[in-house]
Structure formats: structure tokens, C-alpha cells
C-alpha atoms as a PDB file:
ATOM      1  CA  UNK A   1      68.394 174.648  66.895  1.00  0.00           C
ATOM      2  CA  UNK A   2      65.793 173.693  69.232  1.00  0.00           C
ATOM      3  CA  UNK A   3      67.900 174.497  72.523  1.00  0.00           C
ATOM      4  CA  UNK A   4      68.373 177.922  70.479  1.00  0.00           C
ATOM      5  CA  UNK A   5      64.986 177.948  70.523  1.00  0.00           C
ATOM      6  CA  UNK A   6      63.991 177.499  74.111  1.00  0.00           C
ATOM      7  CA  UNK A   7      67.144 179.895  75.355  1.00  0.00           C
ATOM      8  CA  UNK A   8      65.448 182.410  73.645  1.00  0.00           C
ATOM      9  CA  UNK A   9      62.088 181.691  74.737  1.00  0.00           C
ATOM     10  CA  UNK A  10      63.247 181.277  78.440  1.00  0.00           C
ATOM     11  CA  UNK A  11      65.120 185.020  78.029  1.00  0.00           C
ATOM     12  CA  UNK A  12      62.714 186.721  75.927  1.00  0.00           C
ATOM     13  CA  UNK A  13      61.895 189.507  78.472  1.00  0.00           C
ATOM     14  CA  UNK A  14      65.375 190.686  79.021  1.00  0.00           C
ATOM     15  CA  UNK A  15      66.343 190.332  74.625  1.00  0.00           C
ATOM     16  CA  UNK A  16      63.079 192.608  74.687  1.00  0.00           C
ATOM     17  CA  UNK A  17      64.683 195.048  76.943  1.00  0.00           C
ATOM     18  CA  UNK A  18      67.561 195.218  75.096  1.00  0.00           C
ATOM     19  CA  UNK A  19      66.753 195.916  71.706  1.00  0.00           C
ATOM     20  CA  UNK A  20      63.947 199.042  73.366  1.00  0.00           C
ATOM     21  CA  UNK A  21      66.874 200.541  74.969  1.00  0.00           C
ATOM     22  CA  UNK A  22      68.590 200.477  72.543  1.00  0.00           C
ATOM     23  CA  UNK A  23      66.251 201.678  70.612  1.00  0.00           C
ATOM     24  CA  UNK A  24      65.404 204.459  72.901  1.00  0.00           C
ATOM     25  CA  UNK A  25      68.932 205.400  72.974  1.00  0.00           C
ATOM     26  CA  UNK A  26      69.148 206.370  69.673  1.00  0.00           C
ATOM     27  CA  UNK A  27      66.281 208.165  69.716  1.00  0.00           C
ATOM     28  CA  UNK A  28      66.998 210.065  72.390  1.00  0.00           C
ATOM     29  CA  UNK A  29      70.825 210.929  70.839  1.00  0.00           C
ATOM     30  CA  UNK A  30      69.137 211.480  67.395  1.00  0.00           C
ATOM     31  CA  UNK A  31      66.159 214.117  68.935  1.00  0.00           C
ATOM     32  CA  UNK A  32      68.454 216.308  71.478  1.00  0.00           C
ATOM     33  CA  UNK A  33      71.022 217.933  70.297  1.00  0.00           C
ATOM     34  CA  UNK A  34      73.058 217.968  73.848  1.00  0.00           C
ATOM     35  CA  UNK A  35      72.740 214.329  74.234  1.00  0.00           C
ATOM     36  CA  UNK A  36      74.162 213.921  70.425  1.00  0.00           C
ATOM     37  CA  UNK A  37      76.892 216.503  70.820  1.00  0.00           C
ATOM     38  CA  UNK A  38      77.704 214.061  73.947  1.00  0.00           C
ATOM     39  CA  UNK A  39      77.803 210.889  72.445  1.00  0.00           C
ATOM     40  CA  UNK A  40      79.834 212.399  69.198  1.00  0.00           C
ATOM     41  CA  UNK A  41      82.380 213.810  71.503  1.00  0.00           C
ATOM     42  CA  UNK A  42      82.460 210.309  74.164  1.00  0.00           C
ATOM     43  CA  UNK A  43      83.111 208.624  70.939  1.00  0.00           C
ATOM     44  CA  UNK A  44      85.691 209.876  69.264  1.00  0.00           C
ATOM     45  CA  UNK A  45      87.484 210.403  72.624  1.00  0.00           C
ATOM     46  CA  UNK A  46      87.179 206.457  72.481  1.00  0.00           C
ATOM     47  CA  UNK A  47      88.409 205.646  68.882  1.00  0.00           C
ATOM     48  CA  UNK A  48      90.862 208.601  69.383  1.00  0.00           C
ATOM     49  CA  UNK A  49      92.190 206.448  72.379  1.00  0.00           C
ATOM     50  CA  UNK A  50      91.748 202.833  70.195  1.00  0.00           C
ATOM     51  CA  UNK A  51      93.656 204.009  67.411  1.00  0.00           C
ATOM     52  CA  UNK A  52      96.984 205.754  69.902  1.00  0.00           C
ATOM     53  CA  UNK A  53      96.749 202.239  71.498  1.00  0.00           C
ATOM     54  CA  UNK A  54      97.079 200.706  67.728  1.00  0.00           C
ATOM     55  CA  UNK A  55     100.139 203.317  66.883  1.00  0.00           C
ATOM     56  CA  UNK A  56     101.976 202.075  70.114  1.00  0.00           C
ATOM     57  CA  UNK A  57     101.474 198.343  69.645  1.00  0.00           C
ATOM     58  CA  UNK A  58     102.549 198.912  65.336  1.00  0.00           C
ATOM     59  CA  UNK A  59     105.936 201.068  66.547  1.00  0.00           C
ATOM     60  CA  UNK A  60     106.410 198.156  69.130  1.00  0.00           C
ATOM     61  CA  UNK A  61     106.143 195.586  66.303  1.00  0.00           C
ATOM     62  CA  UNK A  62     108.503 197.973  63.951  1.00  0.00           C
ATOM     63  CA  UNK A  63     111.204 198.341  66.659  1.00  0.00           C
ATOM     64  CA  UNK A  64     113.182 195.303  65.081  1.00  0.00           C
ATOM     65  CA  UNK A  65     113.017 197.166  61.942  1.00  0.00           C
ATOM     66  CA  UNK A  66     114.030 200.133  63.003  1.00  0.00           C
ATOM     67  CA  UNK A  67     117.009 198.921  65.395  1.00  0.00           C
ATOM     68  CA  UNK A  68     118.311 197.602  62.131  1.00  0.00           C
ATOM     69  CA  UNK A  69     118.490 200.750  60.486  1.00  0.00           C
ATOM     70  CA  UNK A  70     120.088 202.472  63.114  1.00  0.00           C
ATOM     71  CA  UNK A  71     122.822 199.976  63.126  1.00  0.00           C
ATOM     72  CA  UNK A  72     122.951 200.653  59.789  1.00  0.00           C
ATOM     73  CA  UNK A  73     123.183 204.207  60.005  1.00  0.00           C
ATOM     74  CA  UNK A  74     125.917 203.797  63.158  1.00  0.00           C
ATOM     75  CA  UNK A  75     128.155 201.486  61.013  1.00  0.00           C
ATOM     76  CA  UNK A  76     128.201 203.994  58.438  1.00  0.00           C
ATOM     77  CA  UNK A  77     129.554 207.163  60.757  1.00  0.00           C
ATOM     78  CA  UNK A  78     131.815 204.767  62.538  1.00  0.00           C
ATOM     79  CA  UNK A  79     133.244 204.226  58.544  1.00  0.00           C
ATOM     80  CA  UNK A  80     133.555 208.120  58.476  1.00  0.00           C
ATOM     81  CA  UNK A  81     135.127 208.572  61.912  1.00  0.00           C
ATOM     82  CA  UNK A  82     137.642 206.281  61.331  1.00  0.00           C
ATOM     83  CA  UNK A  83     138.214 207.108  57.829  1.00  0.00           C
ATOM     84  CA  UNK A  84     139.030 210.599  59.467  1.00  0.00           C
ATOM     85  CA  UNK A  85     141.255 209.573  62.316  1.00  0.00           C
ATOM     86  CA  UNK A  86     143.419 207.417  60.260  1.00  0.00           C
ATOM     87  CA  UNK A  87     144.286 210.695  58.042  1.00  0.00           C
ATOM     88  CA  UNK A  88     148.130 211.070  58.044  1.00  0.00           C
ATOM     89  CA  UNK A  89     148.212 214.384  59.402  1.00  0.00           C
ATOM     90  CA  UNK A  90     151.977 215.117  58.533  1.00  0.00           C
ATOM     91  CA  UNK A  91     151.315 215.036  54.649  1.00  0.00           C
ATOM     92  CA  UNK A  92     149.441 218.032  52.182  1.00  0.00           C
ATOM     93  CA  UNK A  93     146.257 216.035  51.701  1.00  0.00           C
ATOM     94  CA  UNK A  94     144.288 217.083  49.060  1.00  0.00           C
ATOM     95  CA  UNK A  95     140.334 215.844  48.880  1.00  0.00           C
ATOM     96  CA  UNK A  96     139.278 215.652  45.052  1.00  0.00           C
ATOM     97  CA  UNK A  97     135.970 213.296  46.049  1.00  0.00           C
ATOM     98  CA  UNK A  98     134.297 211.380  48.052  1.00  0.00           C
ATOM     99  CA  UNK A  99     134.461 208.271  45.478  1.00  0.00           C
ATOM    100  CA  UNK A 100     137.541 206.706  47.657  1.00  0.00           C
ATOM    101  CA  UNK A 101     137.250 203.748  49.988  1.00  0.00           C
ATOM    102  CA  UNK A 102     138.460 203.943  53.849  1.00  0.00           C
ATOM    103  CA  UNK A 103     140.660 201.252  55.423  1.00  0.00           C
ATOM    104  CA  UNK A 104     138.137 200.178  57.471  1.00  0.00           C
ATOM    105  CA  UNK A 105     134.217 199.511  57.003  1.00  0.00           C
ATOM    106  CA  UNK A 106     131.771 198.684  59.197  1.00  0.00           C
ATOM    107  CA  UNK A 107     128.894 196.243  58.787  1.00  0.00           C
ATOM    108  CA  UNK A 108     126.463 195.775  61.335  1.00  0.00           C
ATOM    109  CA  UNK A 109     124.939 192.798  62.060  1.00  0.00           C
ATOM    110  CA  UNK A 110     122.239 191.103  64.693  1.00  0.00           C
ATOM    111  CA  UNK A 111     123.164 188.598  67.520  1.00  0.00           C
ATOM    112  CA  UNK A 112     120.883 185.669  67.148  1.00  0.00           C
ATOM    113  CA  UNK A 113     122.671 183.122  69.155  1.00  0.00           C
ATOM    114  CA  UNK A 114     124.803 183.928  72.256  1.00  0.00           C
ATOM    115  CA  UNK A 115     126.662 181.933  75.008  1.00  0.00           C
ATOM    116  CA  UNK A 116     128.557 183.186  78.127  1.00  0.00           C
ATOM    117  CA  UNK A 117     128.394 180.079  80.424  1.00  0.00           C
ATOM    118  CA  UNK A 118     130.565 178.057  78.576  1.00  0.00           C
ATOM    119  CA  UNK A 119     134.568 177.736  78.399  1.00  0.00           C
ATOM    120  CA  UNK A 120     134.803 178.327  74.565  1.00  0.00           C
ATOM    121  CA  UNK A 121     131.995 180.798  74.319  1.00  0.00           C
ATOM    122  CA  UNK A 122     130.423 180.955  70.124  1.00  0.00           C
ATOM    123  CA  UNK A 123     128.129 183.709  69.166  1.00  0.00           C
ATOM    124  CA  UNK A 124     125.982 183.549  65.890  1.00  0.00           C
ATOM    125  CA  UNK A 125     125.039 186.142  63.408  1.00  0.00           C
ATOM    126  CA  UNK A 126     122.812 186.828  60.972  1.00  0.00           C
ATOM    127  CA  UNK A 127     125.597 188.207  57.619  1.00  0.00           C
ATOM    128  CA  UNK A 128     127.343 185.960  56.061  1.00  0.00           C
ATOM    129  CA  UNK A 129     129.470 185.680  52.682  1.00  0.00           C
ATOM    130  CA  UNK A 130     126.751 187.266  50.769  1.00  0.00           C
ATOM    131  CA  UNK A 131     127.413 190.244  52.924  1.00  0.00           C
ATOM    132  CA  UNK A 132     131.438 190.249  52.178  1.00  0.00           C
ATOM    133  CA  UNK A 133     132.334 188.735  55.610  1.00  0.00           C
ATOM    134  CA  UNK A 134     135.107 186.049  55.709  1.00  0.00           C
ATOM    135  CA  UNK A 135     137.084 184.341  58.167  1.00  0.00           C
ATOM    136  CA  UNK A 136     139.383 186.172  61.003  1.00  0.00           C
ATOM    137  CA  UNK A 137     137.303 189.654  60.499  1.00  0.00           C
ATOM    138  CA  UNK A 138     137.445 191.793  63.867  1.00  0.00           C
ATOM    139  CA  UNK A 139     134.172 191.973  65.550  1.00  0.00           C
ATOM    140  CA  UNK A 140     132.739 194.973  67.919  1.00  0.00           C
ATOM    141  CA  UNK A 141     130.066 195.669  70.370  1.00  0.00           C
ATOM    142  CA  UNK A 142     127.885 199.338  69.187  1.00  0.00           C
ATOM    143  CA  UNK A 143     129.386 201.206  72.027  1.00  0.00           C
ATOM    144  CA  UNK A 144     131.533 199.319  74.387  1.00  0.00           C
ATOM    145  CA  UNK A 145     134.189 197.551  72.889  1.00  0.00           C
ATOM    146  CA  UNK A 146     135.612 194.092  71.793  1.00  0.00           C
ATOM    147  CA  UNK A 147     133.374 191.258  70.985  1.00  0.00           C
ATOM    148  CA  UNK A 148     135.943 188.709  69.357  1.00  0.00           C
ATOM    149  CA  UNK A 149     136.816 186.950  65.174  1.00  0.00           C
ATOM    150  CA  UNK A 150     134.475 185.576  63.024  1.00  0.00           C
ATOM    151  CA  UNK A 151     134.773 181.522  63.048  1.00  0.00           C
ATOM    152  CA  UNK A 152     132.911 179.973  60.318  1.00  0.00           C
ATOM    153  CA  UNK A 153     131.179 181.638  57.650  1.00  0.00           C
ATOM    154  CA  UNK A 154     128.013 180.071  55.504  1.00  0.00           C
ATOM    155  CA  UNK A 155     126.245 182.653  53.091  1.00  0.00           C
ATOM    156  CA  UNK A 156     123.984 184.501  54.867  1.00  0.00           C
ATOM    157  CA  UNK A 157     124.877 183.563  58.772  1.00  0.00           C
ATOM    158  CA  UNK A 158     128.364 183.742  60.740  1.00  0.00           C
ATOM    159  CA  UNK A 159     130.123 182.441  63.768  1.00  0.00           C
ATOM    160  CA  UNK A 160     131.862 184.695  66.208  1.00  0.00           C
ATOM    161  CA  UNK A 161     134.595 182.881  68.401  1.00  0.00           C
ATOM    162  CA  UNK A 162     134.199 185.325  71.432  1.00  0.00           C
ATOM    163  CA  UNK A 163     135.902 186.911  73.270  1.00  0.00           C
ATOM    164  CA  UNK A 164     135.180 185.094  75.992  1.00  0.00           C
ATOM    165  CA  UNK A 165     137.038 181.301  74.019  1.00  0.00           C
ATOM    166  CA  UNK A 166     140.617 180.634  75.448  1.00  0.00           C
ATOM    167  CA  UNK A 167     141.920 180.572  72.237  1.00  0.00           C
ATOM    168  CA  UNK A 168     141.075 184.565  71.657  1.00  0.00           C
ATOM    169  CA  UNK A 169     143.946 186.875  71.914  1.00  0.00           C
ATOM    170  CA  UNK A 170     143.563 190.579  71.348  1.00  0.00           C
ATOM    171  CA  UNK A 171     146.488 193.263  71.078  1.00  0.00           C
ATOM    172  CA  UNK A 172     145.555 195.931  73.866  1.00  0.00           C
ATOM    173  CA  UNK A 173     147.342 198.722  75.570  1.00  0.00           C
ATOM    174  CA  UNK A 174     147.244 201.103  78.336  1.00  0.00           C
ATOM    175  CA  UNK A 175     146.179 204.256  77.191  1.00  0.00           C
ATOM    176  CA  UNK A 176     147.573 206.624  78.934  1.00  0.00           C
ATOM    177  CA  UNK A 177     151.157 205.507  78.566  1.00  0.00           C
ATOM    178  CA  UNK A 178     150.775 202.569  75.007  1.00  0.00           C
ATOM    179  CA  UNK A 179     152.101 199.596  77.274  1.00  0.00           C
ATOM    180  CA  UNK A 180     151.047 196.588  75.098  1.00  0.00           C
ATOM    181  CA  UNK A 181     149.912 193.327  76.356  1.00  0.00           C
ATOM    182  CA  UNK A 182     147.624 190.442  75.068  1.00  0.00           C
ATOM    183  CA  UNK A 183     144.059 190.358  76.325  1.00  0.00           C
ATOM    184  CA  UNK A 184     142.508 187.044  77.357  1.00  0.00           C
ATOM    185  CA  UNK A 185     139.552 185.834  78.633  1.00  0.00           C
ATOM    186  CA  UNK A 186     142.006 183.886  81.014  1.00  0.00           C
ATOM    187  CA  UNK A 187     142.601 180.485  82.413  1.00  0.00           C
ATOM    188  CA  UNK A 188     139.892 179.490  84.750  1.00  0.00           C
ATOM    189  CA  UNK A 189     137.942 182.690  84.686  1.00  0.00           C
ATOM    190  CA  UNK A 190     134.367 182.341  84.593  1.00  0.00           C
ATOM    191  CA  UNK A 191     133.229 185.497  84.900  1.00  0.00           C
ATOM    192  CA  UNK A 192     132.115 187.255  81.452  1.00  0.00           C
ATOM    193  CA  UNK A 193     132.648 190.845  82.966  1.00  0.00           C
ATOM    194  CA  UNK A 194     136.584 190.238  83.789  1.00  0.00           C
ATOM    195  CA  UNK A 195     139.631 189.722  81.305  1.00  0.00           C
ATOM    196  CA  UNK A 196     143.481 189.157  82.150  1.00  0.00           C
ATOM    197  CA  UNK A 197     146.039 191.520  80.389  1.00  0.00           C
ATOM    198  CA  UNK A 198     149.375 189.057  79.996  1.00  0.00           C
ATOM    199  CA  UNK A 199     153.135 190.250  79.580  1.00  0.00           C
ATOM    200  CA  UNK A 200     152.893 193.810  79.805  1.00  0.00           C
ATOM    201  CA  UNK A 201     157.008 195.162  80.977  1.00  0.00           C
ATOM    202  CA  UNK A 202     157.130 195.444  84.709  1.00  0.00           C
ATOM    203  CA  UNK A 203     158.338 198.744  83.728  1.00  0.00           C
ATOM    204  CA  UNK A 204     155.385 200.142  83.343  1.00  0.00           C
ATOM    205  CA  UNK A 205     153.398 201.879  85.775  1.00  0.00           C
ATOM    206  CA  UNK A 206     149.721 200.417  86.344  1.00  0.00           C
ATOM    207  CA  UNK A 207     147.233 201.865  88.120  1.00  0.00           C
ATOM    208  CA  UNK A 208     143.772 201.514  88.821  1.00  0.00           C
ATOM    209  CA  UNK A 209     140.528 202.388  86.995  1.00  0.00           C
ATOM    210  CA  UNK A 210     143.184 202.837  83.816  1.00  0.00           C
ATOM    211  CA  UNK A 211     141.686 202.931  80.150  1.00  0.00           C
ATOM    212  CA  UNK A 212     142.487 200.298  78.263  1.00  0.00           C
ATOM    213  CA  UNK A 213     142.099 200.211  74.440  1.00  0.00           C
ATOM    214  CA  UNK A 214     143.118 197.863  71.490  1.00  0.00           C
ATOM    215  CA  UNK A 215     146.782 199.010  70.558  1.00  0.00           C
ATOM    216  CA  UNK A 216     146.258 198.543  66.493  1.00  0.00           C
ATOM    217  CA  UNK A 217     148.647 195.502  66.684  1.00  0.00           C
ATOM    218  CA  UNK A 218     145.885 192.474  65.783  1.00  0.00           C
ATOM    219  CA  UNK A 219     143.467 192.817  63.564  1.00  0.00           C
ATOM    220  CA  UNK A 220     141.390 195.820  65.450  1.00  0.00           C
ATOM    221  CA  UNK A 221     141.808 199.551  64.597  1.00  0.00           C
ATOM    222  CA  UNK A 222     144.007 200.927  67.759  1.00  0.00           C
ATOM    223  CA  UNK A 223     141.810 202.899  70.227  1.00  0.00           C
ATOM    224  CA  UNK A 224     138.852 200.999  70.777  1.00  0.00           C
ATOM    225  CA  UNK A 225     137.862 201.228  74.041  1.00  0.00           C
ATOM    226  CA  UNK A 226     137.944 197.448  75.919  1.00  0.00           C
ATOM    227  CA  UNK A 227     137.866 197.777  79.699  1.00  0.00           C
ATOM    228  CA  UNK A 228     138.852 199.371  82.688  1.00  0.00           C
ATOM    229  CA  UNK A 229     142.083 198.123  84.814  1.00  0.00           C
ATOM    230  CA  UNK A 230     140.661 196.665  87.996  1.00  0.00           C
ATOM    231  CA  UNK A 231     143.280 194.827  89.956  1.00  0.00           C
ATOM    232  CA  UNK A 232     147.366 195.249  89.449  1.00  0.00           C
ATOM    233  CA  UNK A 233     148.292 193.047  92.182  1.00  0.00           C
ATOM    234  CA  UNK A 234     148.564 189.385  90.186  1.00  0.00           C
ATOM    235  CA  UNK A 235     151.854 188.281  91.162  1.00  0.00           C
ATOM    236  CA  UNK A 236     153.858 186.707  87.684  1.00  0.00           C
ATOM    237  CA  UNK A 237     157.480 186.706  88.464  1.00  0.00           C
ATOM    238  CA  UNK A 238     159.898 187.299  86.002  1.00  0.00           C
ATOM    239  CA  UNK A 239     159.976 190.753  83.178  1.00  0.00           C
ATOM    240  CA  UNK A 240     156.036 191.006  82.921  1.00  0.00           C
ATOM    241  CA  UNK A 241     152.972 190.794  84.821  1.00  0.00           C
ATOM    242  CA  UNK A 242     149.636 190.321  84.531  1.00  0.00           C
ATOM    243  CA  UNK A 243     146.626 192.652  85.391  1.00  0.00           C
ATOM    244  CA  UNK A 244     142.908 192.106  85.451  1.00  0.00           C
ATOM    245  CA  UNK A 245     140.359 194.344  83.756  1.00  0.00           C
ATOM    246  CA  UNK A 246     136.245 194.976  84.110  1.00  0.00           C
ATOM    247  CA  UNK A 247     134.786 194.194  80.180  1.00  0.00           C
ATOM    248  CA  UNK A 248     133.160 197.585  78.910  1.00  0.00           C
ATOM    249  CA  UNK A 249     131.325 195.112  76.856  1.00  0.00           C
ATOM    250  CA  UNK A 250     128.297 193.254  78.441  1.00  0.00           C
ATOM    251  CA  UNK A 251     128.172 189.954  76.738  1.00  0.00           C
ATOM    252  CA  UNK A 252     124.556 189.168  78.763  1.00  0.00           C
ATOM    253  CA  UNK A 253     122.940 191.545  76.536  1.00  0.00           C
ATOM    254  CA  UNK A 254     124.474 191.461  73.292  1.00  0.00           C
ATOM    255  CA  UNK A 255     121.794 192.401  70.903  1.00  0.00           C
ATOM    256  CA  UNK A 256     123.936 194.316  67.865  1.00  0.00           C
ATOM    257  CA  UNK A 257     127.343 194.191  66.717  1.00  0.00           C
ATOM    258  CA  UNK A 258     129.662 195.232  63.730  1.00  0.00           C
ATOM    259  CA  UNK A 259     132.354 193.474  61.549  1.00  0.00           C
ATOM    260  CA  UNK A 260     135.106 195.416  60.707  1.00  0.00           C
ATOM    261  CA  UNK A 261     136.676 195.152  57.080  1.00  0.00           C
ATOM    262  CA  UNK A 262     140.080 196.043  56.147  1.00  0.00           C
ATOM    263  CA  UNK A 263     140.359 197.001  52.837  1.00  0.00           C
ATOM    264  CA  UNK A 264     144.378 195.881  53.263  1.00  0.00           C
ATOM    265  CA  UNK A 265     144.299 192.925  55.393  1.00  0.00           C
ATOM    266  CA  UNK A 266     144.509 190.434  52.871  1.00  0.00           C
ATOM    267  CA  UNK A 267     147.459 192.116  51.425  1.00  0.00           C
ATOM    268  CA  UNK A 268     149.343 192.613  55.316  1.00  0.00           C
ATOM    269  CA  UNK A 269     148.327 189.340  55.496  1.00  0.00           C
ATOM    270  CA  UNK A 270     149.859 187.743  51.915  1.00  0.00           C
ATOM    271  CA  UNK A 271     152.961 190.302  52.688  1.00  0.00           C
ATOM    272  CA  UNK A 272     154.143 188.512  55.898  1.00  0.00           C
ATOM    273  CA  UNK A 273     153.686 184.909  54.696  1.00  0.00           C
ATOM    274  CA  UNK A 274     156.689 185.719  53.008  1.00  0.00           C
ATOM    275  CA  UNK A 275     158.873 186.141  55.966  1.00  0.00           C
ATOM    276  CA  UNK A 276     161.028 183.295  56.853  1.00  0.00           C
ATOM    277  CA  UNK A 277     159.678 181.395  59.772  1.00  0.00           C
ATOM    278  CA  UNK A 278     163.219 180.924  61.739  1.00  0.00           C
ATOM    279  CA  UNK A 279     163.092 178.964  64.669  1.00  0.00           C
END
């Protein structure tokens, strides 16, 4: 208290000057009506500007919130879409209501753990068996394609064996001419933007910058875009080859992605455990 004391004793002169302008400045603003108009004006512009700052800095902090909904929102018109292409076009169909379920739903889910460096590469997100997900579900990117199964399951959080594992095989195809081949990350590939399309017929004509999508074979709805053929040249020998592809999918940013339900893949599923396994 007494150093409080002394400070102010030692700096009296300039706390005196201070508080008399200060003082004089409100006179003045108070007594003239252009300096008041002025100040009014100088300070709104101010808090005008404080509170667009504030609005910026609250949408930044919402963004998480609202990414969420518009994955929401996307999952629901990819439903639709679907629900629409898969319409058997060579049958009178007849649409009572809306109260029917499509094949295929979409739930959309955040990335919260990702890998890309590693051979077996395990990606974590944040729906689990609360949200209806199980085992073996087909996973995909917002816009660009494959992303890989779900792993393990707890109740709210899931692993995704990606696509970039050696033990994930996808059914793809050309798409301009449906030659089917198996998609794979590929034996000692380390690059997350490439894949290796394996026995496709030599048959076939290949060329470069060719669409490919998933051919509805595995456990994907057919037509979903994958990649882009990028060399046709990988010498196999025998009936097939193999051709490389550039991912459409860029696993270094994967922020979003959505689980696909089949509303009949336990039931494909049950139906060909009964087939004899003949060796």
C-alpha cells in the first residue's frame, strides 16, 4: 500500500492531467453539438465494427456445428437419389406414399482419427451401434468416392478398415464398357493417391484417363465414382491384367464421410450361407 502510495505521489502531475482532459472532453462533447454529433457517429462506427468482428469469430466457432448439419442434410438427398436410381424402370410403378424405406441409407459421420502412412491404414469415427452401424457396412467419402468397411464397432464410435489396408477389396468396373476387376490398395504401394485394378479380361480395351466406378458386386451401390485409370501398361501375363488408377478420394483430408445401410444385406447375406461351399 505504501509503494501505491508513493507511485502516485511521484506521478501526481500527469493522473492530474488525465482526469482534466478527460474532463474537458466531455464537456466539450456535451456543450457543442458538432463535436457530440462526432463522437456519437466515431462511436458507433467502432462498436458497429466490435460487434461484425464478434459475428465472424461466433460463425467461426459454429462451423463444426454447422458442417454437421450439412452432412446431415447431404446423407439425406444421397438416400433420395439413390432411392430414385434404383427404380426398376421396366415395371408400372405406382407411388401411394412416401412412408416406404429405400435400399440404401446414408448416415454421415465425422473423421476423428485418420492414418495414411501406414501399411494397414484404420480410420475412426464418431457413430457407433447406437447409430445402427454394424460390422462390414460400406463406407464413402461426401463427394469423391470409396473410403473402405467398418472394422469394429463400440456404441457411439467406429473403426473404418480403409481403403488404403491390404486386406480391402472393392468390386469396381470400367465405366464406359462394365469390365469388372477388384480394387486394391496394392502390394507395396505407398502412395495414398494410387490403387491397382487386378484381373480385369485382357479382352477389354483400357485406356487412359477412363472412369472407374464401383460395379454393384461388393457391398457398394454400383456407380460410385472411385478413380481415374492412369497407367495400362503393368505387364501380368496370363487372361487378365492389372491397371493403376489416381484415388478421386483424398485420404490427407478426410474430414466427413457416410455409412451406407442396406436395408437387404443381412438377408443377401443369410441367403448365400446356404450355398454349398464345393471345393
Amino acid at each position: 500500500m505504501r509503494n501505491l502510495w508513493i507511485f502516485i505521489n511521484r506521478y501526481n502531475a500527469f493522473f492530474f492531467f488525465i482526469i482534466f482532459f478527460c474532463i474537458g472532453i466531455i464537456l466539450t462533447v456535451k456543450n457543442n453539438a458538432y463535436q457530440r454529433s462526432v463522437t456519437v457517429n466515431s462511436t458507433n462506427q467502432v462498436v458497429g465494427d466490435v460487434y461484425n468482428n464478434l459475428n465472424v469469430f461466433k460463425k467461426y466457432l459454429n462451423l463444426g456445428s454447422v458442417n454437421d448439419s450439412l452432412a446431415a442434410e447431404n446423407a439425406k438427398l444421397r438416400t433420395e437419389i439413390l432411392a430414385i436410381k434404383n427404380v426398376d424402370t421396366t415395371k408400372d410403378v405406382v407411388v401411394k406414399d412416401t412412408s416406404g424405406i429405400p435400399q440404401y441409407q446414408f448416415v454421415p459421420a465425422r473423421v476423428i482419427k485418420n492414418s495414411i502412412t501406414l501399411r494397414n491404414n484404420i480410420i475412426t469415427i464418431n457413430k457407433g451401434k447406437a447409430d445402427g452401424i454394424v460390422s462390414g457396412m460400406p463406407v464413402i467419402s461426401p463427394v469423391k468416392g470409396v473410403v473402405g468397411y467398418i472394422h469394429d464397432v463400440s456404441e457411439h464410435l467406429a473403426t473404418i478398415k480403409s481403403l488404403l489396408h491390404k486386406d480391402t477389396y472393392i468390386s469396381v468396373s470400367i465405366k464406359k464398357n462394365n469390365a469388372v476387376g477388384s480394387l486394391i490398395w496394392g502390394v507395396g504401394n505407398t502412395d495414398f493417391r494410387k490403387a491397382y485394378i487386378k484381373d480385369i479380361p485382357n479382352h477389354f480395351k483400357i485406356n487412359l484417363k477412363d472412369t472407374v466406378v464401383t460395379s454393384g458386386f461388393s457391398s457398394f451401390p454400383a456407380g460410385i465414382p472411385v478413380g481415374i485409370v492412369s497407367n495400362t501398361g503393368i505387364a501380368t501375363g496370363g487372361n487378365f491384367m492389372t491397371i493403376e488408377i489416381n484415388l478421386l478420394n483424398d485420404f490427407s483430408s478426410l474430414q466427413y464421410v457416410y455409412v451406407i445401410k442396406d436395408k437387404f444385406a443381412q438377408e443377401q447375406k443369410d441367403l448365400e450361407a446356404k450355398i454349398p461351399n464345393e471345393q
